[in-house]
N, C-alpha and C. Protein backbone atom coordinates (compact mmCIF):
# COMPACT_ATOMS: atom_id res chain seq x y z
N UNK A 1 21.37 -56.16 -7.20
CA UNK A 1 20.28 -55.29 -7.59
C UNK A 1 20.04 -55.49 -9.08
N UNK A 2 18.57 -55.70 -9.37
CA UNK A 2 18.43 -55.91 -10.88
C UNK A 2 18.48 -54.40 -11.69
N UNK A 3 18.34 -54.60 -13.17
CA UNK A 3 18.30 -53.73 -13.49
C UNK A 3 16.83 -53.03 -13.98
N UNK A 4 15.50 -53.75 -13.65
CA UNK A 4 13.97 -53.05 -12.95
C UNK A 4 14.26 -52.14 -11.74
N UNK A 5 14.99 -52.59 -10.90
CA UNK A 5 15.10 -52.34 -9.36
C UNK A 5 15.94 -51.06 -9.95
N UNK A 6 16.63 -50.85 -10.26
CA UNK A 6 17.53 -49.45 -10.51
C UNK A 6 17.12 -48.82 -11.28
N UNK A 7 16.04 -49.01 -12.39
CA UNK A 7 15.54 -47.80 -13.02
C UNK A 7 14.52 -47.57 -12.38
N UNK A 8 13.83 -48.73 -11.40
CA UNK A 8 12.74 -47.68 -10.80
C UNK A 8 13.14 -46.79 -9.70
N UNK A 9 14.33 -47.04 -9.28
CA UNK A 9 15.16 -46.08 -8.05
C UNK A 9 14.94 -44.79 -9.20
N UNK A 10 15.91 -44.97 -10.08
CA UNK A 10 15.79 -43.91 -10.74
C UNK A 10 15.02 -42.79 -11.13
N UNK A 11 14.18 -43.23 -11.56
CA UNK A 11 12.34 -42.90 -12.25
C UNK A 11 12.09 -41.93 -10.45
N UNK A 12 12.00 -43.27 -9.73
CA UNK A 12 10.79 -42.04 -8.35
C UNK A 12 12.49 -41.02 -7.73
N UNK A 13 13.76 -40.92 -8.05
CA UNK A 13 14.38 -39.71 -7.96
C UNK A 13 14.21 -38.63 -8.81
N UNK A 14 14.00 -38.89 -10.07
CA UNK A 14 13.47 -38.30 -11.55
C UNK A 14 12.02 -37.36 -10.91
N UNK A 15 11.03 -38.74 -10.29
CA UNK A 15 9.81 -37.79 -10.10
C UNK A 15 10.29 -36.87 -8.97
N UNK A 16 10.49 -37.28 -7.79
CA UNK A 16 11.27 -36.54 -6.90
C UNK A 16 11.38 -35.21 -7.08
N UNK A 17 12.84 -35.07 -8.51
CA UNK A 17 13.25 -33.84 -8.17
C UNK A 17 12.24 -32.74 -9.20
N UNK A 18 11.42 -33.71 -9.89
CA UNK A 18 10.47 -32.65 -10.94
C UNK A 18 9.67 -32.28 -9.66
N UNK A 19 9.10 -33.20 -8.86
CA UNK A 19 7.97 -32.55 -7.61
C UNK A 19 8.79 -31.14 -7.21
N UNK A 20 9.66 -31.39 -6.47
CA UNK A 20 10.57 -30.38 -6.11
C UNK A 20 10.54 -29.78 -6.59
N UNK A 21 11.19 -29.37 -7.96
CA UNK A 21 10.85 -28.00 -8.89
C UNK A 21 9.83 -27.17 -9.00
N UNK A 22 8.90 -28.18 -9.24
CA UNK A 22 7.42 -27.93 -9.45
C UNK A 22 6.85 -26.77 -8.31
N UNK A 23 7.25 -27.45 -6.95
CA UNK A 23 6.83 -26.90 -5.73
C UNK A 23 7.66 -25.25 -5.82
N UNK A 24 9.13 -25.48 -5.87
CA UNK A 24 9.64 -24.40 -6.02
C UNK A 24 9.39 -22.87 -7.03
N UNK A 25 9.04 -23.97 -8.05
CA UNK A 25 8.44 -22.79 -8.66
C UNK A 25 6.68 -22.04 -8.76
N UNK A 26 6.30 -22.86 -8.30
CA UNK A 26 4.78 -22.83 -7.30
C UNK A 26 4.79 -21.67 -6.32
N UNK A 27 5.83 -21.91 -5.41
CA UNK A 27 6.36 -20.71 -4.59
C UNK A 27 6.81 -19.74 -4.99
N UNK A 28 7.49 -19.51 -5.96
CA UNK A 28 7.89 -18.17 -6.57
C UNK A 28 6.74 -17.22 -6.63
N UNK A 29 5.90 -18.00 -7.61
CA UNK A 29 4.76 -17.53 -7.95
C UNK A 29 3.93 -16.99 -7.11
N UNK A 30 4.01 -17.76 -5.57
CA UNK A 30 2.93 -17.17 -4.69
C UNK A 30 3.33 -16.18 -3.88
N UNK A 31 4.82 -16.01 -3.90
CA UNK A 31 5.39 -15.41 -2.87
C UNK A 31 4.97 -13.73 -2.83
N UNK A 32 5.11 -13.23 -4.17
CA UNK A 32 4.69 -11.68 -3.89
C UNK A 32 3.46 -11.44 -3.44
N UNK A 33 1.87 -12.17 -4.46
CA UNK A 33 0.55 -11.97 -2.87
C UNK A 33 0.99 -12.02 -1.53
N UNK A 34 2.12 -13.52 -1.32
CA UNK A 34 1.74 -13.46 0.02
C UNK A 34 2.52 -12.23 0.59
N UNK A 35 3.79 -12.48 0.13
CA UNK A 35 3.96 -11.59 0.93
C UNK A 35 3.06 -10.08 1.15
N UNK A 36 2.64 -9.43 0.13
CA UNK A 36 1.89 -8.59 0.05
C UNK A 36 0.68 -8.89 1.23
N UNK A 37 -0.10 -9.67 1.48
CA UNK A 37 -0.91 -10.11 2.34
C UNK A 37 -0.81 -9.57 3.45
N UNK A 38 1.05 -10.76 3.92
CA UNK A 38 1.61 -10.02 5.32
C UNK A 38 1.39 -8.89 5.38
N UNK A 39 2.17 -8.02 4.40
CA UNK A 39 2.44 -6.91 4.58
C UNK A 39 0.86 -5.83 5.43
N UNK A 40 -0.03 -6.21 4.56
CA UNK A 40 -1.66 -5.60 4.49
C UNK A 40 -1.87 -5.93 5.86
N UNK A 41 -1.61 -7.30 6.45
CA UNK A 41 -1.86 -7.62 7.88
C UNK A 41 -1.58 -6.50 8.97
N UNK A 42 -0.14 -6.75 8.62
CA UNK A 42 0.88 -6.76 9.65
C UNK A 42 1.31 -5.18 9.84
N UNK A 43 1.03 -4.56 8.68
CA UNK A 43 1.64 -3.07 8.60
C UNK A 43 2.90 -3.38 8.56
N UNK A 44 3.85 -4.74 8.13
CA UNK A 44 5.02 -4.43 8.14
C UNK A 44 5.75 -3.55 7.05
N UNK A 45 6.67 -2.67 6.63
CA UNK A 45 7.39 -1.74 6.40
C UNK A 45 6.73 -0.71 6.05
N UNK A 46 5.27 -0.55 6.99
CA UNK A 46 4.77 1.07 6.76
C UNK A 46 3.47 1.22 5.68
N UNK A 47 3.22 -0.36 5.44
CA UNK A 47 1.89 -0.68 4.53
C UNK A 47 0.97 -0.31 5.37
N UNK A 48 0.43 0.30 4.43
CA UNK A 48 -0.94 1.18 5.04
C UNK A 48 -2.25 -0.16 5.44
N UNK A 49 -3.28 0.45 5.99
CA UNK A 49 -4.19 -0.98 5.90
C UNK A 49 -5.28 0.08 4.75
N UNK A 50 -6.32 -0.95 4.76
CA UNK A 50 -7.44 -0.77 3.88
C UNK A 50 -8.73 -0.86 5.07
N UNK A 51 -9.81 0.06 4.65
CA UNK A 51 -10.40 -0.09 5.54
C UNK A 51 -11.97 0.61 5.08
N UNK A 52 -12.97 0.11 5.69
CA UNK A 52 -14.72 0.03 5.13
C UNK A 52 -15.00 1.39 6.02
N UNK A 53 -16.25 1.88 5.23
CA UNK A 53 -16.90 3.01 5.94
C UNK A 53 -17.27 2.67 7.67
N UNK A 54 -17.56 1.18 7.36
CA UNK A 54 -18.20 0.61 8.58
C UNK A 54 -17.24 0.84 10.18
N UNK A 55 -15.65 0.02 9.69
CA UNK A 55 -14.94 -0.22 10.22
C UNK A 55 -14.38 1.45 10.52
N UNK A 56 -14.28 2.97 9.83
CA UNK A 56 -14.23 3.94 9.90
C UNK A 56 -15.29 4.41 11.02
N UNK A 57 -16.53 4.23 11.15
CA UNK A 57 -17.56 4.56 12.18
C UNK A 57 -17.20 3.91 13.44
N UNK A 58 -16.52 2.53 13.40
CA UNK A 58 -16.60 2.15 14.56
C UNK A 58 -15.41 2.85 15.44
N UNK A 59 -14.21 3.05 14.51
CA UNK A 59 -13.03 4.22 15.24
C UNK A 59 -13.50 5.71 15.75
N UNK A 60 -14.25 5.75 14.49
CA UNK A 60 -15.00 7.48 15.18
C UNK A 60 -15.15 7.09 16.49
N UNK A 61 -16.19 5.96 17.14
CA UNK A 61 -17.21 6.23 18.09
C UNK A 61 -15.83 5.80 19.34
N UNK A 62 -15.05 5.16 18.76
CA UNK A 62 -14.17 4.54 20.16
C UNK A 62 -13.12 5.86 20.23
N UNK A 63 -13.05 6.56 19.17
CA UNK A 63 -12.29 8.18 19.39
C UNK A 63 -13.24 9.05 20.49
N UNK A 64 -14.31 8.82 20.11
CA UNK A 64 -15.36 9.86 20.88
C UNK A 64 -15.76 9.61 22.17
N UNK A 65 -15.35 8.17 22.23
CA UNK A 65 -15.20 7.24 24.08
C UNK A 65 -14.49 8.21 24.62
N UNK A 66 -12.94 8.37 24.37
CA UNK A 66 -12.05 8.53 24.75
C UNK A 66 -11.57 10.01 24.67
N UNK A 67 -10.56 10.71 25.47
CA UNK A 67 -10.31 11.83 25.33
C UNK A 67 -9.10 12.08 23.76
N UNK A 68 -9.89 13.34 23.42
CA UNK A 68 -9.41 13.71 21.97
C UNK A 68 -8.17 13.81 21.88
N UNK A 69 -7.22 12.97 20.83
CA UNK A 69 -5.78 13.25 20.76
C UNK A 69 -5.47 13.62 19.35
N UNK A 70 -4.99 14.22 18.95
CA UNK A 70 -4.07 14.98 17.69
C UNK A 70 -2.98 14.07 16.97
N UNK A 71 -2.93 13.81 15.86
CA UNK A 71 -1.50 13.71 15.66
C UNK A 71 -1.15 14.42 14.41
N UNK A 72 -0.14 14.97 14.16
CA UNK A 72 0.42 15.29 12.81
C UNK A 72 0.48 14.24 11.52
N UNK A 73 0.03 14.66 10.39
CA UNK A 73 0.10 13.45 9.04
C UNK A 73 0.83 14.45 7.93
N UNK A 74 2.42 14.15 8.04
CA UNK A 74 2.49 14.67 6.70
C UNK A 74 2.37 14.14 5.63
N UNK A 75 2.46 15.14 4.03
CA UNK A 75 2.03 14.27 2.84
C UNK A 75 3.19 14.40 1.90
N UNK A 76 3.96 13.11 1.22
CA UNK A 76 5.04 13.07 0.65
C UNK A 76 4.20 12.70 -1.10
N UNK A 77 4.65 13.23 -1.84
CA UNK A 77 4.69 12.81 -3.59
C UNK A 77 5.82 12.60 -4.29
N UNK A 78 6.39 12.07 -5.03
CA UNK A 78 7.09 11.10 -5.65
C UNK A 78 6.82 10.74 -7.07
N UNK A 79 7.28 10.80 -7.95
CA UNK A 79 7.09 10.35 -9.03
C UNK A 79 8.88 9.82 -9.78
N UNK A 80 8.43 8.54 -10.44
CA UNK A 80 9.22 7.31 -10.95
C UNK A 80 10.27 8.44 -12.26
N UNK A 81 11.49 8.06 -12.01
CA UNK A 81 11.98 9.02 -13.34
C UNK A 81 11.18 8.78 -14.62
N UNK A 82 10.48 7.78 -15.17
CA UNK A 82 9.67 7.57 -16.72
C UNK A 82 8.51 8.05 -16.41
N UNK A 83 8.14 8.99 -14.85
CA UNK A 83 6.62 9.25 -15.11
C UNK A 83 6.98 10.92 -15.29
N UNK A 84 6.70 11.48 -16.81
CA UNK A 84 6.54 13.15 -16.53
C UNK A 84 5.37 13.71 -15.91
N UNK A 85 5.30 13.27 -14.65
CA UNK A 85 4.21 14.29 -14.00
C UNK A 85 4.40 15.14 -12.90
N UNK A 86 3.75 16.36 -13.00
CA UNK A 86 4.00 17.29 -11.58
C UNK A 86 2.74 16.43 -10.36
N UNK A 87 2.95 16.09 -9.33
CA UNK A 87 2.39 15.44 -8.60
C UNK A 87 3.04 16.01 -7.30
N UNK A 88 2.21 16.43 -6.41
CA UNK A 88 2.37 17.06 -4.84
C UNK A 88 0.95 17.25 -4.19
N UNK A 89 1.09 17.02 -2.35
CA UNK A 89 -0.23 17.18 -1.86
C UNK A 89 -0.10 18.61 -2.09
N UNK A 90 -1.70 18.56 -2.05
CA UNK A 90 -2.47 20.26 -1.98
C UNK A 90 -1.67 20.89 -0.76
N UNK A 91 -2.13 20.49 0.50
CA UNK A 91 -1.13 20.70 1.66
C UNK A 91 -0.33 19.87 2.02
N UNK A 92 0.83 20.25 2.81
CA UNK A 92 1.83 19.46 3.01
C UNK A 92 1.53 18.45 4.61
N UNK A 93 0.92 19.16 5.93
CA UNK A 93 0.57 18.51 6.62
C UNK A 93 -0.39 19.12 6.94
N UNK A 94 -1.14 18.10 8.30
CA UNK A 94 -2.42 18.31 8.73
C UNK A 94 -2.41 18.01 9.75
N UNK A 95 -3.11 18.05 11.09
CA UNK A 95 -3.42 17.79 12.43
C UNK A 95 -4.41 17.02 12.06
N UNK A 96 -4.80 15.96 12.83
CA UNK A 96 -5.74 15.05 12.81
C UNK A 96 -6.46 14.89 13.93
N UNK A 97 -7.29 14.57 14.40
CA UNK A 97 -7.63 13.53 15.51
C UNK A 97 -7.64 12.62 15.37
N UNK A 98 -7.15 11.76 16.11
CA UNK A 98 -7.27 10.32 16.19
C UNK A 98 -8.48 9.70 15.90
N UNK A 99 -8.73 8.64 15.14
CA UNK A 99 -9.57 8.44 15.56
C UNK A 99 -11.00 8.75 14.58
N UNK A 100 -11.06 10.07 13.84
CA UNK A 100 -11.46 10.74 12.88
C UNK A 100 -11.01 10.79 11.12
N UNK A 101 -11.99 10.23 10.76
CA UNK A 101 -11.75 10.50 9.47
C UNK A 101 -11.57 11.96 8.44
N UNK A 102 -10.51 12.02 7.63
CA UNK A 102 -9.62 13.13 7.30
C UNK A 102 -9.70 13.18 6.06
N UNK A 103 -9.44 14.17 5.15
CA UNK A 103 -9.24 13.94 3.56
C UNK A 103 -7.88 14.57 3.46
N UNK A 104 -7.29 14.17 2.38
CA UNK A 104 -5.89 14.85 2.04
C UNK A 104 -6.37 14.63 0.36
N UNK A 105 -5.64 15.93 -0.04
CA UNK A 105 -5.80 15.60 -2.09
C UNK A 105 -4.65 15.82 -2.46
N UNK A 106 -4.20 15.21 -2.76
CA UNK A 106 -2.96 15.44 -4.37
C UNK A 106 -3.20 15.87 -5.48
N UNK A 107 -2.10 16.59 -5.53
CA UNK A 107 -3.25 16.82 -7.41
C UNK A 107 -1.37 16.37 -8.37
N UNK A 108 -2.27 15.94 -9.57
CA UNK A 108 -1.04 15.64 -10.48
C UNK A 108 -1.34 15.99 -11.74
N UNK A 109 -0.62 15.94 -12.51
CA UNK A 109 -0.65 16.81 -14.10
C UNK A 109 0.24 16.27 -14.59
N UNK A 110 -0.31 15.84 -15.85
CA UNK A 110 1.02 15.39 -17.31
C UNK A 110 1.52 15.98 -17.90
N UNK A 111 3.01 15.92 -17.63
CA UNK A 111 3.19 17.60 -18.56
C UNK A 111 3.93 16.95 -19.57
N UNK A 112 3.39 15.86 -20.60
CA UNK A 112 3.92 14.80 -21.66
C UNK A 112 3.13 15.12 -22.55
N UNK A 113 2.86 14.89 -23.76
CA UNK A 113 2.36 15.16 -24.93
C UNK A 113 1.69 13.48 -25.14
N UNK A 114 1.74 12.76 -24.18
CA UNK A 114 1.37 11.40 -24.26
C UNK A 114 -0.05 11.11 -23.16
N UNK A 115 -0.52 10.28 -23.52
CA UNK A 115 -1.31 10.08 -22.87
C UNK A 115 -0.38 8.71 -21.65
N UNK A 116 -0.71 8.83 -20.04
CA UNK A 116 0.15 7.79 -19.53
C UNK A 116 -0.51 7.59 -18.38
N UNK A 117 -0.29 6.44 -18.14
CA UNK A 117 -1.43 5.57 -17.35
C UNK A 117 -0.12 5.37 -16.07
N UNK A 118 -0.54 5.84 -14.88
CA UNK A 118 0.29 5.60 -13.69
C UNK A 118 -0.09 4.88 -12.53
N UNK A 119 0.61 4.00 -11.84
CA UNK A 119 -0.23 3.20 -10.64
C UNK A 119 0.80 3.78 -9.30
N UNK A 120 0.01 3.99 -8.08
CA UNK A 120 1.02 4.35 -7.09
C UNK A 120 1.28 3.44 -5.94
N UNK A 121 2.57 3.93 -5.45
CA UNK A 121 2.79 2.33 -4.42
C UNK A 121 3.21 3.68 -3.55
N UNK A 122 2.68 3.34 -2.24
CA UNK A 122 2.70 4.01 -0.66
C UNK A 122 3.30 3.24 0.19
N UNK A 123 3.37 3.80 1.13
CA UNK A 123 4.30 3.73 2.67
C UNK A 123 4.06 4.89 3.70
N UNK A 124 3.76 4.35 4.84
CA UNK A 124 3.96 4.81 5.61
C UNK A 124 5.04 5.55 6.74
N UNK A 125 5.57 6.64 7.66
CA UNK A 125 6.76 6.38 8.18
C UNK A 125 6.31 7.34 9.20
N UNK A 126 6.90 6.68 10.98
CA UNK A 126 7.18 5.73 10.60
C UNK A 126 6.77 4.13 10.77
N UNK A 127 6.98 3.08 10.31
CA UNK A 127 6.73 1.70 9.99
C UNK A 127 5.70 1.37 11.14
N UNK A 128 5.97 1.30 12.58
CA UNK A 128 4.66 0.90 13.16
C UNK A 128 3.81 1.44 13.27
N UNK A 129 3.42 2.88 12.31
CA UNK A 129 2.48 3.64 12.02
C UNK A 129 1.35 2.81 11.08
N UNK A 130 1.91 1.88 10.14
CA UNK A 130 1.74 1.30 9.00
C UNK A 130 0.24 0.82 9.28
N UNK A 131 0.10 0.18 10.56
CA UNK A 131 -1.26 -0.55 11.27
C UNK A 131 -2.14 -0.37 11.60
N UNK A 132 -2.18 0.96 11.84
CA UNK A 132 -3.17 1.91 12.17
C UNK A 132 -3.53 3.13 11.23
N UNK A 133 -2.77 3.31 10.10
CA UNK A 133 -3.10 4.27 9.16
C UNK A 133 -4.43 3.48 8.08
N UNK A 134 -5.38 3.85 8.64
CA UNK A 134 -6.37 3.52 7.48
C UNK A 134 -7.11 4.22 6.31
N UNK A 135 -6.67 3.94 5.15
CA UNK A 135 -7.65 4.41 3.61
C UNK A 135 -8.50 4.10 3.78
N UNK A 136 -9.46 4.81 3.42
CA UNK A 136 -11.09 4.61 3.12
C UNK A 136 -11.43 4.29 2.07
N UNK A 137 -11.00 5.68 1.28
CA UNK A 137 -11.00 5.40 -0.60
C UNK A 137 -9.57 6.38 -0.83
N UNK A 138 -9.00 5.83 -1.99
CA UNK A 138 -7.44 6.74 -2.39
C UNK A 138 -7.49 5.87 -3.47
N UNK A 139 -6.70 7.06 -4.53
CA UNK A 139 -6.55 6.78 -5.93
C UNK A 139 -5.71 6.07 -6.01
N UNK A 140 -4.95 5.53 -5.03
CA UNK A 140 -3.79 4.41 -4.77
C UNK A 140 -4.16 2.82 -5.43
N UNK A 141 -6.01 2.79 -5.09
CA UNK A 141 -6.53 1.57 -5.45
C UNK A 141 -6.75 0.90 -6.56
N UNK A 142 -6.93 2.28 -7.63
CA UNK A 142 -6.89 2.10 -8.96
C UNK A 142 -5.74 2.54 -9.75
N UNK A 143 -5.65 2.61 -10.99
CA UNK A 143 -4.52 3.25 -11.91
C UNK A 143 -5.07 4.49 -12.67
N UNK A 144 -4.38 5.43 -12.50
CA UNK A 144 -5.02 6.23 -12.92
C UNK A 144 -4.64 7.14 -14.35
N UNK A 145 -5.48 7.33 -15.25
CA UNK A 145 -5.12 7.81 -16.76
C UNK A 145 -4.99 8.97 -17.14
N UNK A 146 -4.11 9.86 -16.87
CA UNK A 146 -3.78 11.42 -17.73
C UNK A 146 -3.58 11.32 -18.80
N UNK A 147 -4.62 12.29 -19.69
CA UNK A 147 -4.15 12.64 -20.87
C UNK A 147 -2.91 14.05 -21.13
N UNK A 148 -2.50 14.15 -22.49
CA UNK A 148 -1.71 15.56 -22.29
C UNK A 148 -1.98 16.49 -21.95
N UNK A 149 -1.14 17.02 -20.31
CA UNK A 149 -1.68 18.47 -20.06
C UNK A 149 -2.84 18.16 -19.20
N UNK A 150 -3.40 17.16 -18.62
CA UNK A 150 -4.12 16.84 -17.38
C UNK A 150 -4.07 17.37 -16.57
N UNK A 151 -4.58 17.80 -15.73
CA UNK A 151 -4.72 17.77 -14.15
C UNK A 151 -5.53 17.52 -13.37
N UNK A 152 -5.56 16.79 -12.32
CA UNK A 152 -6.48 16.13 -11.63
C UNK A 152 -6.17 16.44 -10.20
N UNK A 153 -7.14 16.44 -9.65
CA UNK A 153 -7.28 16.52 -8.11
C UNK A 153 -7.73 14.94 -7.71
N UNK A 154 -6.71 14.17 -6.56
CA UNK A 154 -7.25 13.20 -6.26
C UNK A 154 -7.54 13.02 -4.54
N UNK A 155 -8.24 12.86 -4.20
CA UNK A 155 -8.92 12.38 -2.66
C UNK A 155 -8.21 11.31 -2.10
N UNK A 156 -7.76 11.25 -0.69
CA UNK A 156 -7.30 10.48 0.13
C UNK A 156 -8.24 10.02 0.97
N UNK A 157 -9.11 9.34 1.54
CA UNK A 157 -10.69 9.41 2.92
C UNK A 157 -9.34 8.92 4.02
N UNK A 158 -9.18 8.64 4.82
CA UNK A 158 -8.75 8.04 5.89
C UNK A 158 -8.79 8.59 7.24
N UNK A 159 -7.79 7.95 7.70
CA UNK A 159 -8.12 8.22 9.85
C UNK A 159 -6.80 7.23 10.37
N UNK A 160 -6.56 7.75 11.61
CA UNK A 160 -5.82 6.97 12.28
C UNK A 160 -6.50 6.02 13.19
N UNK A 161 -6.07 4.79 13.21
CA UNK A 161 -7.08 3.81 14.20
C UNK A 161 -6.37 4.49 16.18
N UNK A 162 -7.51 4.23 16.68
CA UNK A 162 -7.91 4.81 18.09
C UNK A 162 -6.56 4.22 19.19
N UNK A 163 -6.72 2.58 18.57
CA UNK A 163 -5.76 1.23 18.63
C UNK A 163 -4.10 1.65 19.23
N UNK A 164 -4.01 2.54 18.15
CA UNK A 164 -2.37 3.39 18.22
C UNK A 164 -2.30 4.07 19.67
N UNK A 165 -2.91 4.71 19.88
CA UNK A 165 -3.09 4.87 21.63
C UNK A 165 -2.82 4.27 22.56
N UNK A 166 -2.59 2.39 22.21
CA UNK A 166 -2.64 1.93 23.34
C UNK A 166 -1.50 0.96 22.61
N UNK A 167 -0.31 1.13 22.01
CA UNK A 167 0.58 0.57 21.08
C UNK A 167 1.85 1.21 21.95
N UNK A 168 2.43 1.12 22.88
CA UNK A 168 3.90 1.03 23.21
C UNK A 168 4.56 1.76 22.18
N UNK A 169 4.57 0.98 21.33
CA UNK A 169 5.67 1.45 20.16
C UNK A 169 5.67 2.83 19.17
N UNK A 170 4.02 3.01 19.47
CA UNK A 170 3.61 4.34 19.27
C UNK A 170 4.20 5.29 19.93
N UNK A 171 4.40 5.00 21.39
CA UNK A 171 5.06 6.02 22.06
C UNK A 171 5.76 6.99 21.38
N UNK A 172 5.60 8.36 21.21
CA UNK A 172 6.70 9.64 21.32
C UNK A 172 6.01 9.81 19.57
N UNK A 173 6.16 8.96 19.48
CA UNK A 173 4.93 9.37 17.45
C UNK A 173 4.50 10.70 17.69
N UNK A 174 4.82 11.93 16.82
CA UNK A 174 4.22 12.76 16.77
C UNK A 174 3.58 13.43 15.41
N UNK A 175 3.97 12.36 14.38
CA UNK A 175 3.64 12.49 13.08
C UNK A 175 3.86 11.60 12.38
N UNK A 176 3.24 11.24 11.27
CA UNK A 176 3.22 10.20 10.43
C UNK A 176 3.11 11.08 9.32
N UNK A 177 4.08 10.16 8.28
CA UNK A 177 4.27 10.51 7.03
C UNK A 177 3.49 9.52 5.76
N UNK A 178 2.77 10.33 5.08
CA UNK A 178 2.10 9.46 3.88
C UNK A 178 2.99 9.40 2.75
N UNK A 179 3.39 8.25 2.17
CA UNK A 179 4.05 8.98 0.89
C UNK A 179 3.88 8.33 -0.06
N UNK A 180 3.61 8.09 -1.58
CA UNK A 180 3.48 8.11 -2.87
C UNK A 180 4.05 8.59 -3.51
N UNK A 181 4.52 6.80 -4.45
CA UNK A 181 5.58 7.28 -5.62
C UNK A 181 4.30 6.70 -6.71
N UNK A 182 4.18 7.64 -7.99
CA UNK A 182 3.98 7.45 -8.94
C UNK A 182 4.55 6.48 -9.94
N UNK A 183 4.03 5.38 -10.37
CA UNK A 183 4.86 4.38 -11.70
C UNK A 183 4.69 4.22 -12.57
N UNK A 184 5.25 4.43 -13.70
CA UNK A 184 4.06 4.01 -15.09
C UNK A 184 3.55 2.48 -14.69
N UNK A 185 2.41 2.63 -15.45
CA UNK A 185 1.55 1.28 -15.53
C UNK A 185 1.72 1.12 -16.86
N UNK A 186 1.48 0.00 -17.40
CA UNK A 186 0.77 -0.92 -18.82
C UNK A 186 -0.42 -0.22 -19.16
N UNK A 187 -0.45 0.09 -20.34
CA UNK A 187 -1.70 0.74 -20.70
C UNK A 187 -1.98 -0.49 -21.66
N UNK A 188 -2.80 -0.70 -21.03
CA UNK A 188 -3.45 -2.01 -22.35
C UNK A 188 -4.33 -1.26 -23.46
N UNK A 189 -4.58 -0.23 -23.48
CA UNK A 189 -5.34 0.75 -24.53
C UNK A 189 -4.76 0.92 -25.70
N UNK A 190 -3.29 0.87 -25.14
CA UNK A 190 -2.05 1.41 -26.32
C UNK A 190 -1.84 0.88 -27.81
């Protein structure tokens, strides 16, 4: 073997393992969207879905096909030990119909002398609830900014999809739990 012949072995193992890296760290990078994606799909661990006024009308009308069913939604609040805020639903649960779009409000307050910018991360429980719990609009989507001594009332729109009715795994479900933890966010203002 010459010694051309062995540095170019060399060189395309060299490129090799930079491709490799490259890729690996390519993946790092993509992995939380995707996974997040799944999650939005799939309702896996109780991710709520997202969902259009449109796609809300069309559950009404397939609720209103069908004979009216109930379910219980309770409402959980949470806040991150660095967030000082009082944060709890207005009510704690609600009867629903299936099928029907619902409001729930939280209200939260800064009781910091700071101004603090919070983003919230939800879950559903339990978990194969995750698929059929649909937001309409919730302050979940944006981040939201208290000044000192705030209080705000925030809106939940949603509904349970009709879908869950005919889900096995639904079986014996007699309530679903909403819940929200509060986090500080980055205030890029600061």
């Amino acid at each position: 073997m010459t010694a051309a012949t062995l540095q170019a072995r060399k060189n395309r193992t060299a490129m090799l393992a930079l491709l490799g890296a490259a890729a690996m760290l390519g993946l790092g990078y993509a992995a939380v969207p995707l996974y997040q994606l799944f999650c939005q799909v799939t309702g896996f661990g109780g991710t709520t879905q997202r969902a259009s006024e449109s796609d809300a009308d069309i559950a009404a009308r397939q609720a209103a096909s069908g004979a009216a069913r109930t379910i219980s939604v309770r409402f959980d609040a949470n806040t991150a030990g660095d967030v000082p805020w009082s944060f709890h639903p207005e009510q704690p649960t609600d009867t629903v119909t299936i099928g029907q779009r619902d409001m729930a409000i939280y209200i939260a307050k800064n009781n910091s002398s700071e101004r603090i910018t919070g983003t919230a991360t939800f879950n559903v429980e339990p978990e194969q609830a995750g698929k059929y719990f649909n937001k309409i609009q919730c302050f979940c989507f944006t981040e939201q900014v208290l000044e000192p001594g705030q209080q705000v009332r925030m809106p939940v729109l949603y509904y349970v999809d009709p879908k869950a009715l005919d889900d096995p795994n639904m079986d014996g479900v007699e309530q679903i739990t909403l819940s929200y933890t509060f986090h500080r966010a980055l205030d890029l203002a600061e």
